[in-house]
C-alpha atoms as a PDB file:
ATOM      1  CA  UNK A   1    -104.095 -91.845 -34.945  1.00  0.00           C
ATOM      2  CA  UNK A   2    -107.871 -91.880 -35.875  1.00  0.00           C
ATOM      3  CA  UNK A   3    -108.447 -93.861 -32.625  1.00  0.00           C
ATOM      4  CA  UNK A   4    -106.974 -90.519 -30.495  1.00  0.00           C
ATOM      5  CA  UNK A   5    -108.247 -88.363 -32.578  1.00  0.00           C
ATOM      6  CA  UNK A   6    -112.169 -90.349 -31.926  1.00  0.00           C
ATOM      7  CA  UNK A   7    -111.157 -90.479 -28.578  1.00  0.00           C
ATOM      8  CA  UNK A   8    -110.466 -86.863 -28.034  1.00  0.00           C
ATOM      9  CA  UNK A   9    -110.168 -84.205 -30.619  1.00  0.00           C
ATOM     10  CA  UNK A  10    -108.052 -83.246 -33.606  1.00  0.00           C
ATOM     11  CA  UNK A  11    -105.538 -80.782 -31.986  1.00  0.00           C
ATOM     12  CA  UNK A  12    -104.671 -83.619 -29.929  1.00  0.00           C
ATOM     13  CA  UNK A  13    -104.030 -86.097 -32.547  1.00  0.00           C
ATOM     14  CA  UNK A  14    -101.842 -82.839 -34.219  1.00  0.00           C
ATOM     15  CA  UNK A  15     -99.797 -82.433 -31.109  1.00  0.00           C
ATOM     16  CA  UNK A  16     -98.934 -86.066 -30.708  1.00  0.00           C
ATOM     17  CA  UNK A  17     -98.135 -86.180 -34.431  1.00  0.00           C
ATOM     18  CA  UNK A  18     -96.326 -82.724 -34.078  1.00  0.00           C
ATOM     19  CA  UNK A  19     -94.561 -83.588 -31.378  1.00  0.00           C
ATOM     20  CA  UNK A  20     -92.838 -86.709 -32.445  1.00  0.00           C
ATOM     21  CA  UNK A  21     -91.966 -84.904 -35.611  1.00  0.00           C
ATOM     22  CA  UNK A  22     -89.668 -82.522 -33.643  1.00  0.00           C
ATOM     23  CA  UNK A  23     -88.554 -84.778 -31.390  1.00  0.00           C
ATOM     24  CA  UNK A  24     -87.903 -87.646 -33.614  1.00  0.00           C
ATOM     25  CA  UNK A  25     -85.325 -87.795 -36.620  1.00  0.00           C
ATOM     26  CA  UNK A  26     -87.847 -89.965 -38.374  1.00  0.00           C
ATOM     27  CA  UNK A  27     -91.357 -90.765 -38.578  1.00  0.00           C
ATOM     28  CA  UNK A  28     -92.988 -93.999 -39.215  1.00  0.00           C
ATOM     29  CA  UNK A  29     -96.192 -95.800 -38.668  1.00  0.00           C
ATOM     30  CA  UNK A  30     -95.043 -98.067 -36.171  1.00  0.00           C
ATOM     31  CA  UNK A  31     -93.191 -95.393 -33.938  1.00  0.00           C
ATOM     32  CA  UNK A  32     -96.740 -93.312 -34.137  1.00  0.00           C
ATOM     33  CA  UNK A  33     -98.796 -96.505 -33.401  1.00  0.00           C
ATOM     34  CA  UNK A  34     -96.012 -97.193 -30.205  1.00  0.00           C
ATOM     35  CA  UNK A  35     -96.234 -93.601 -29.139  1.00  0.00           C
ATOM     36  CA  UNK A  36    -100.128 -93.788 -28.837  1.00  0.00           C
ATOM     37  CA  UNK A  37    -100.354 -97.211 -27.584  1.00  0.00           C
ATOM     38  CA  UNK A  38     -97.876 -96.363 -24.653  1.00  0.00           C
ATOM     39  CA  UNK A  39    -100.179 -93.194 -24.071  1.00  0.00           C
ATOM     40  CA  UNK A  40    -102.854 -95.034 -23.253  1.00  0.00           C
ATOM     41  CA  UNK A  41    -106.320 -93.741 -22.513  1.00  0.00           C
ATOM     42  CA  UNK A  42    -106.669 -89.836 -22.662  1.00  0.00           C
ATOM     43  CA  UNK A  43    -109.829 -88.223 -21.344  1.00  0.00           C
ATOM     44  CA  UNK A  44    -112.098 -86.428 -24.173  1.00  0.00           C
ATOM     45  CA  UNK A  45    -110.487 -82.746 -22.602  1.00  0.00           C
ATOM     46  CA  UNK A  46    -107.325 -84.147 -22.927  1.00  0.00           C
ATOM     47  CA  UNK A  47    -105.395 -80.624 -23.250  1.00  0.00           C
ATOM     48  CA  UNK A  48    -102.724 -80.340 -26.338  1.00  0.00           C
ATOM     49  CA  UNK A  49    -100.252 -78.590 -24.532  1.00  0.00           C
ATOM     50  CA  UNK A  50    -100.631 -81.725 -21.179  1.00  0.00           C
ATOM     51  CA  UNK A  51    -100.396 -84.349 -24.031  1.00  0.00           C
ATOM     52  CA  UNK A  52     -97.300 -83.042 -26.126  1.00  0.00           C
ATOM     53  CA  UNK A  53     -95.183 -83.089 -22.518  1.00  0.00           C
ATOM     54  CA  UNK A  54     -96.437 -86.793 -22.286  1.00  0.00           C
ATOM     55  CA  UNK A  55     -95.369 -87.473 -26.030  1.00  0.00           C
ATOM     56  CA  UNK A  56     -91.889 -85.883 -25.500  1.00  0.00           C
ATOM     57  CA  UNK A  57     -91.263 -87.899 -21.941  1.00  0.00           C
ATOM     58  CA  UNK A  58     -92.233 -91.138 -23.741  1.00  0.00           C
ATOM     59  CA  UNK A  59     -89.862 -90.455 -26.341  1.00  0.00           C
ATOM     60  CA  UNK A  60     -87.084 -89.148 -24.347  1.00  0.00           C
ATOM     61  CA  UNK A  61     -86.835 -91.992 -21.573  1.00  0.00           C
ATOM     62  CA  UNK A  62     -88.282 -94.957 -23.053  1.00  0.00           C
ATOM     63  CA  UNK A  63     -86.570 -97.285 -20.083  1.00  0.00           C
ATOM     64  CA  UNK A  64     -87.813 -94.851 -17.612  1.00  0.00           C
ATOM     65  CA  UNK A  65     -91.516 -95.490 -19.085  1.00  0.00           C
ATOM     66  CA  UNK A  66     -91.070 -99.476 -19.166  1.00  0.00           C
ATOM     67  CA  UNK A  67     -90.023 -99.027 -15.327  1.00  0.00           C
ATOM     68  CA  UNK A  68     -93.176 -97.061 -14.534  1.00  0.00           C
ATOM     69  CA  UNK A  69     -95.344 -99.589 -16.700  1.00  0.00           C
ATOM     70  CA  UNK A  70     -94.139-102.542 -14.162  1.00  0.00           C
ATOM     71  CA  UNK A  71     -95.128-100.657 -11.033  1.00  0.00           C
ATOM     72  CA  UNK A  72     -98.494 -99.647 -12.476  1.00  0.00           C
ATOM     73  CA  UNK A  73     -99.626-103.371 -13.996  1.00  0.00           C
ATOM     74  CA  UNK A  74     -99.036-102.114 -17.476  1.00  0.00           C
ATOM     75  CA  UNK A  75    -101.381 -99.170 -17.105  1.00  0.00           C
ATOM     76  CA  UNK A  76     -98.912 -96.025 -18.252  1.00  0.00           C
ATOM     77  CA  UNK A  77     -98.639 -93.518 -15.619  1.00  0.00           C
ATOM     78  CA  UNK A  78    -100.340 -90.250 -17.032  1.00  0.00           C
ATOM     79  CA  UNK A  79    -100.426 -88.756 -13.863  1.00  0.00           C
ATOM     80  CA  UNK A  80     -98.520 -85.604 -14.879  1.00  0.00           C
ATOM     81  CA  UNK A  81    -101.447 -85.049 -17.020  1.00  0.00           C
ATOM     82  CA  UNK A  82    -103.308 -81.684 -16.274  1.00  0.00           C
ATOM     83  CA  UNK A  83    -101.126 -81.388 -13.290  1.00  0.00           C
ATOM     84  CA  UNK A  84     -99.538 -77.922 -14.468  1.00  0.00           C
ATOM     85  CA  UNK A  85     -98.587 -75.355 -17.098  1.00  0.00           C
ATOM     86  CA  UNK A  86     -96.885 -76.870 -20.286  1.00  0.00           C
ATOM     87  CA  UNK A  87     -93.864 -73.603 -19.267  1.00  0.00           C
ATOM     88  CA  UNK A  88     -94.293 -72.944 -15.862  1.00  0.00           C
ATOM     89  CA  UNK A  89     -96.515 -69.517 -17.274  1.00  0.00           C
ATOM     90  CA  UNK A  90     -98.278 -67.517 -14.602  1.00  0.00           C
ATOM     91  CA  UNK A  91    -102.201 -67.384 -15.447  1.00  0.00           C
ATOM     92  CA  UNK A  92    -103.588 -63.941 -16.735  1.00  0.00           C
ATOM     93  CA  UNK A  93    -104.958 -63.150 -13.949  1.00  0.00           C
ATOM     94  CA  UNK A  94    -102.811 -62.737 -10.468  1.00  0.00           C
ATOM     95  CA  UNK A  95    -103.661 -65.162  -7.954  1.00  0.00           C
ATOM     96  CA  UNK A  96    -104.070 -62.595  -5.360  1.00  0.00           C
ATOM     97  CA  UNK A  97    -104.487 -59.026  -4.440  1.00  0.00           C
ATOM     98  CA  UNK A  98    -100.611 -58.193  -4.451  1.00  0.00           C
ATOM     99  CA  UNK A  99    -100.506 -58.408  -8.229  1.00  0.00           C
ATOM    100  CA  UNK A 100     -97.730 -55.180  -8.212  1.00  0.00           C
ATOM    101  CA  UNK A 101     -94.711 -58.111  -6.567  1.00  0.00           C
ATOM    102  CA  UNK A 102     -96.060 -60.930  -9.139  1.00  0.00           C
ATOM    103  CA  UNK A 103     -95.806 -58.097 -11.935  1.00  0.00           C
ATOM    104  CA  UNK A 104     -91.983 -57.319 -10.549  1.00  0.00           C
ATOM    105  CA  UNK A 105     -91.040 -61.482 -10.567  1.00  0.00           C
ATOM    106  CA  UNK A 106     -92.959 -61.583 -14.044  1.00  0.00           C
ATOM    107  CA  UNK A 107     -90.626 -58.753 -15.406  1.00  0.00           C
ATOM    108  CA  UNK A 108     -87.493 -60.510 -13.875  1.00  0.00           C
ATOM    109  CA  UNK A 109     -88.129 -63.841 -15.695  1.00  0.00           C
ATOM    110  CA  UNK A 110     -88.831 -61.904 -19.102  1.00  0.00           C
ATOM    111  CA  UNK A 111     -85.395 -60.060 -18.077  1.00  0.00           C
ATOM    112  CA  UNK A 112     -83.675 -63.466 -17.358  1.00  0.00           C
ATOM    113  CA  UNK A 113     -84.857 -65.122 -20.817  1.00  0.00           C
ATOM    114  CA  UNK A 114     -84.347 -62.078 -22.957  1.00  0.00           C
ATOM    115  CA  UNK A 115     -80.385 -62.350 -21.698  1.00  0.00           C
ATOM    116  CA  UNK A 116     -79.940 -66.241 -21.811  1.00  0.00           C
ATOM    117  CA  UNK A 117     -81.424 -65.800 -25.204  1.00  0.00           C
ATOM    118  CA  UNK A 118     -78.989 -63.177 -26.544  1.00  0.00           C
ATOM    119  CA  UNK A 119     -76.274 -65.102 -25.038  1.00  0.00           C
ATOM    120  CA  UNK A 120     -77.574 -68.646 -27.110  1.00  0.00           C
ATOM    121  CA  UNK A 121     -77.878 -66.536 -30.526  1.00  0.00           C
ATOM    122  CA  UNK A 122     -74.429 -65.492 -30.230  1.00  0.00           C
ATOM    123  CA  UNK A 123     -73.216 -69.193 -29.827  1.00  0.00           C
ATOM    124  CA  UNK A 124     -75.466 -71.106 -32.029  1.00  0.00           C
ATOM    125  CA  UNK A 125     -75.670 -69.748 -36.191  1.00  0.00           C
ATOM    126  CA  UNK A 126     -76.451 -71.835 -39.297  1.00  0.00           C
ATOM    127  CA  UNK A 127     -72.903 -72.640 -39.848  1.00  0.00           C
ATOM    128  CA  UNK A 128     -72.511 -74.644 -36.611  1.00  0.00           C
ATOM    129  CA  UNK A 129     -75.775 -76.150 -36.996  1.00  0.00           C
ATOM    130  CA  UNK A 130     -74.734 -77.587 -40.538  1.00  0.00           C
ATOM    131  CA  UNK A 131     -71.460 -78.818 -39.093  1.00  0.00           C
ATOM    132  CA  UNK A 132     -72.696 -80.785 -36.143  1.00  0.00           C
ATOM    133  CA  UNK A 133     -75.318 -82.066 -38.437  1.00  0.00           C
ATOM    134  CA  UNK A 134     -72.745 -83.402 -40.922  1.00  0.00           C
ATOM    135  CA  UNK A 135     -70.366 -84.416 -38.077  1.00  0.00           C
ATOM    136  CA  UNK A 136     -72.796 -85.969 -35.775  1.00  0.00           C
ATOM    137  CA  UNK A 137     -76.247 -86.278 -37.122  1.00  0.00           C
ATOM    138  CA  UNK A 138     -77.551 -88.493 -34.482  1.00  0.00           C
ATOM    139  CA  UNK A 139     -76.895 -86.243 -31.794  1.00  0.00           C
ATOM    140  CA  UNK A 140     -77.000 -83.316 -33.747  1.00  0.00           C
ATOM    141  CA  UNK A 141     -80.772 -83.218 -35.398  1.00  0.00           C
ATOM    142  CA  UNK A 142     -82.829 -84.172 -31.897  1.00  0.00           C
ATOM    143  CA  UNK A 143     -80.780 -80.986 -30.327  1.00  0.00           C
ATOM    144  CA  UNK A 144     -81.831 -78.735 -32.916  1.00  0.00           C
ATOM    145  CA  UNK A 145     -85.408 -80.145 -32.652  1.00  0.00           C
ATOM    146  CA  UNK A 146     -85.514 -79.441 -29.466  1.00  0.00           C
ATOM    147  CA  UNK A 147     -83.877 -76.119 -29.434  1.00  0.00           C
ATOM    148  CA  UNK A 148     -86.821 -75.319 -32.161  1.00  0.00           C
ATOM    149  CA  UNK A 149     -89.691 -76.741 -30.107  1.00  0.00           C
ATOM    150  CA  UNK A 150     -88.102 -74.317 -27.257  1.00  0.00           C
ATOM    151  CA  UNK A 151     -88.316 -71.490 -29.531  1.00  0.00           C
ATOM    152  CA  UNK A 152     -91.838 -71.767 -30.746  1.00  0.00           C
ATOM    153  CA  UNK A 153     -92.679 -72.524 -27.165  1.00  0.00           C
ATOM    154  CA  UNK A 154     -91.240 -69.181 -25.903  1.00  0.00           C
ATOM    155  CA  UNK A 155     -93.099 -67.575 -29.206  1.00  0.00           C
ATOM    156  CA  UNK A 156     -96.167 -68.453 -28.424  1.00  0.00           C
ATOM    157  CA  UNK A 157     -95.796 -67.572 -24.630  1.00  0.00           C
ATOM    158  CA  UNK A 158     -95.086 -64.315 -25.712  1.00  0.00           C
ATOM    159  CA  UNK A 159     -97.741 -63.876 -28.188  1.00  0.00           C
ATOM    160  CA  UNK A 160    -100.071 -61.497 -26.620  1.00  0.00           C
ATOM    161  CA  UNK A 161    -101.480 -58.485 -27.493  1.00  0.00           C
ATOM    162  CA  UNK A 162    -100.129 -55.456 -26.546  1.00  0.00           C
ATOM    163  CA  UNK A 163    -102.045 -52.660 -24.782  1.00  0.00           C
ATOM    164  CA  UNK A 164    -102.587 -49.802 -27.641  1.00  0.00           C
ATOM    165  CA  UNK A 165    -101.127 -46.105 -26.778  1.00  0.00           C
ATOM    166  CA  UNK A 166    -103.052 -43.731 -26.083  1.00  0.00           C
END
């Protein structure tokens, strides 16, 4: 870790670590030293967000990576890397003149998570997280990580300021 974090910054040595936290029922030394050996170089902008998708894709499809490795003479394939949003967000700005339709599309996907949201909270409570976790703890804690990482995603999407009233 003090290799990344030389090579780019510290929020980037955070992420990784942060990331295989959630994603990962266990930490040790060795899955942190395989998890930034198998990222390979990362440029000194390297940005957190860019780097965490990397982290979880390494962790999630570990066969998939060793494929890609063989194709690319060992060099790992960190071409999704700056390549788009970390949650598909729109930027701040609207991308052209017609901002009113990207405002209507923007409402609609707001809409859209606010109900598959309500509909998850009414399915998922603590008792049925204890219970899968006792029943099936191996498939049980990486879902709930994930579900988490989800969450905090969506929370800091929508952490914005608000306009004040007038």
């Amino acid at each position: 870790m003090t290799e990344l974090r030389r090579q780019t910054n510290d929020k980037v040595a955070i992420t990784v670590y942060d990331t295989i936290a959630r994603c990962s029922p266990r930490i040790t030394g060795e899955l942190v030293e395989k998890v930034v050996g198998d990222l390979g170089f990362l440029p000194k902008d390297a940005k957190p967000a860019d780097v965490g998708r990397r982290v979880r894709e390494l962790l999630e499809a570990p066969e998939k990576k060793s494929h890609a490795d063989e194709k690319n003479d060992g060099a790992p394939n960190i071409s999704s890397l700056g390549s788009d949003s970390p949650n598909g967000e729109s930027s701040r700005k609207p991308s052209n003149s017609k901002a009113e339709p990207l405002a209507t599309k923007d409402i609609e996907r707001l809409q859209n998570t606010l109900a598959s949201l309500q509909k998850a909270a009414k399915k998922v409570n603590l008792s049925a997280a204890r219970r899968a976790v006792e029943a099936q703890p191996d498939g049980a804690v990486p879902l709930i990580q994930e579900i988490g990482s989800l969450l905090q995603q969506i929370d800091r999407a929508v952490a914005i300021r608000f306009p004040k009233a007038e």
